[in-house]
C-alpha atoms as a PDB file:
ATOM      1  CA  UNK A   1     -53.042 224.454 -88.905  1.00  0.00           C
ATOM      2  CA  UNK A   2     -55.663 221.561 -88.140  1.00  0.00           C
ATOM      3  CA  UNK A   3     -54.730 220.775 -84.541  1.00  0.00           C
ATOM      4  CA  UNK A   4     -56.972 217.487 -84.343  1.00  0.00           C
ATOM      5  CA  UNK A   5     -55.249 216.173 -87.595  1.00  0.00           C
ATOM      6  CA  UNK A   6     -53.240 213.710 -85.824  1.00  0.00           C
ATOM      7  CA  UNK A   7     -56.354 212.261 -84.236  1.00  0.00           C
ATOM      8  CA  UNK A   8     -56.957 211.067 -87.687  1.00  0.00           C
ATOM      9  CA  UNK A   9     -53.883 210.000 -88.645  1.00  0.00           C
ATOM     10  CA  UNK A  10     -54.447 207.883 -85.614  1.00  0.00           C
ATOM     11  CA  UNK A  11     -57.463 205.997 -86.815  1.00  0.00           C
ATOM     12  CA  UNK A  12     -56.584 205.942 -90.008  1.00  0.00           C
ATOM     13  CA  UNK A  13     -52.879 204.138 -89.288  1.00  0.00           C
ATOM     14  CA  UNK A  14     -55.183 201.486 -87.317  1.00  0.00           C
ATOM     15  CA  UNK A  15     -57.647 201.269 -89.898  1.00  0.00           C
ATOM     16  CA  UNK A  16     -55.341 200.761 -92.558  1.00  0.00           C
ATOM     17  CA  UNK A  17     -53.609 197.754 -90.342  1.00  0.00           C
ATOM     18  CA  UNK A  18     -56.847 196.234 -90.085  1.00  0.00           C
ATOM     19  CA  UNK A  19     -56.329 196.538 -85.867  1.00  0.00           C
ATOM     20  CA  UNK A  20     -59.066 197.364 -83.866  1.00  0.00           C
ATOM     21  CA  UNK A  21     -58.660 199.804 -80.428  1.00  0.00           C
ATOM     22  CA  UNK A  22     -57.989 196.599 -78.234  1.00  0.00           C
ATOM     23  CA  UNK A  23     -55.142 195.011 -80.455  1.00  0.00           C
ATOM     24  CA  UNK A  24     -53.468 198.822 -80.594  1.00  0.00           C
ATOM     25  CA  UNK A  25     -53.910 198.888 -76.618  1.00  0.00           C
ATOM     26  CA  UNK A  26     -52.370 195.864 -76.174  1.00  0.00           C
ATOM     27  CA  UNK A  27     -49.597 196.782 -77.890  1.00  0.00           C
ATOM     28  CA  UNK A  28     -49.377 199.427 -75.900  1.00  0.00           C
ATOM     29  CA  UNK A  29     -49.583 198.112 -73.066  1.00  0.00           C
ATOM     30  CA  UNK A  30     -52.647 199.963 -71.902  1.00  0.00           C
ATOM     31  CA  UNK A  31     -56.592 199.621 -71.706  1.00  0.00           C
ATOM     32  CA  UNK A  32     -59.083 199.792 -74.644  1.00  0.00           C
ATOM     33  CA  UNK A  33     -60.933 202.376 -72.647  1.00  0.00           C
ATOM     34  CA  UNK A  34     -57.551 204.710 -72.399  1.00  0.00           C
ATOM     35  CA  UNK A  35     -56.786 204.154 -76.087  1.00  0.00           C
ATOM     36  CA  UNK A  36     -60.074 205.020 -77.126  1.00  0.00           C
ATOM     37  CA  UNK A  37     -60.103 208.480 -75.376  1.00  0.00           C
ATOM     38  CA  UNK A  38     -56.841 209.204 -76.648  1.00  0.00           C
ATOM     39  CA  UNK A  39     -57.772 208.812 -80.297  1.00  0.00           C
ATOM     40  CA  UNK A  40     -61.140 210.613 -79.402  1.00  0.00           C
ATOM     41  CA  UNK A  41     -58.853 213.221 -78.379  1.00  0.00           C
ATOM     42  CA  UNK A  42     -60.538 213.391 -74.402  1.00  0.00           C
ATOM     43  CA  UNK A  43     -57.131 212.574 -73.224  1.00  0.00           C
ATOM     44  CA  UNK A  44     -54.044 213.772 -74.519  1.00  0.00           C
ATOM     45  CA  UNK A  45     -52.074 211.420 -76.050  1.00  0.00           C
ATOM     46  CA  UNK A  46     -48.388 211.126 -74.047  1.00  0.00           C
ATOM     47  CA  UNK A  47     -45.474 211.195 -75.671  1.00  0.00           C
ATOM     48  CA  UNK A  48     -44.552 207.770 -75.052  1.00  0.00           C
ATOM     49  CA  UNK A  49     -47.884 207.138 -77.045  1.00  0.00           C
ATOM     50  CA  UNK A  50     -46.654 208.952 -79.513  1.00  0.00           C
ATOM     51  CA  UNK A  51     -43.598 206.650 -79.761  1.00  0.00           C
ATOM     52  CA  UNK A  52     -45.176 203.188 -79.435  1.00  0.00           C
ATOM     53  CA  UNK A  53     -47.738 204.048 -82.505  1.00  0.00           C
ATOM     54  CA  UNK A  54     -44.769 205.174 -84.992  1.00  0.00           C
ATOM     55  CA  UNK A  55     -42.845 201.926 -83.642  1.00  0.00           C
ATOM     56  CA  UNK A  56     -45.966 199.865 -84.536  1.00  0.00           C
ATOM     57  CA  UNK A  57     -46.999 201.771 -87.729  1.00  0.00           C
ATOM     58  CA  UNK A  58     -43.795 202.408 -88.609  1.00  0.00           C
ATOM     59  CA  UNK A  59     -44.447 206.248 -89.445  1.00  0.00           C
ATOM     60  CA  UNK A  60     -42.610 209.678 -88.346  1.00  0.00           C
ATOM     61  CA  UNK A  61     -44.092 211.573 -85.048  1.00  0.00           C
ATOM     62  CA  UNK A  62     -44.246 214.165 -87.802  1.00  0.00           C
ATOM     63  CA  UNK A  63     -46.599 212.121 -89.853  1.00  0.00           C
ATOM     64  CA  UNK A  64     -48.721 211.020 -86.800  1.00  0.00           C
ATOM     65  CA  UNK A  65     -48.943 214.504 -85.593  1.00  0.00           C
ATOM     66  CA  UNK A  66     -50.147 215.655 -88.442  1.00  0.00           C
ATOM     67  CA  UNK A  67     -47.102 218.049 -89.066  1.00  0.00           C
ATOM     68  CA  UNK A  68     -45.766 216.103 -92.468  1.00  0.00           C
ATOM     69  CA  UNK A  69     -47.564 214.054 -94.917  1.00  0.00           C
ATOM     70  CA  UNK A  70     -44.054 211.978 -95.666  1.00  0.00           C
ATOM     71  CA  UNK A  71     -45.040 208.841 -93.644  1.00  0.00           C
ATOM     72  CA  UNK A  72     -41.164 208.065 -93.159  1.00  0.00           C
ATOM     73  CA  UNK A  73     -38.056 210.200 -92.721  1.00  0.00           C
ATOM     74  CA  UNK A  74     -34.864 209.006 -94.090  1.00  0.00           C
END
């Protein structure tokens, strides 16, 4: 099991989008600085994190996490 697969999920989901770290952030409701080390992986990313990307990407946790690669669950 790749445990870091998520943290590419993550970039890739904001890639995709065309966002860059400070339009995810500010979605988020949080600074650039704390994004960024959360998709670096120096932070871990909180659960309410978590929640607020799959809102905005409109994915699973299970997809974001790396656990599935079915973006959606029906």
């Amino acid at each position: 099991m790749d445990s870091k697969k998520y943290l590419r999920r993550m970039r890739e989901l904001r890639e995709d989008h065309d966002y860059g770290q400070k339009q995810v952030a500010a979605v988020l409701q949080i600074n650039q600085r704390v994004y960024s080390r959360y998709e670096t992986g120096t932070n871990a990313l909180p659960i309410a994190m978590v929640y607020g990307l799959c809102e905005l990407y409109g994915v699973s946790s299970d997809y974001l996490l790396g656990i599935s690669d079915m973006k959606q669950t029906y």
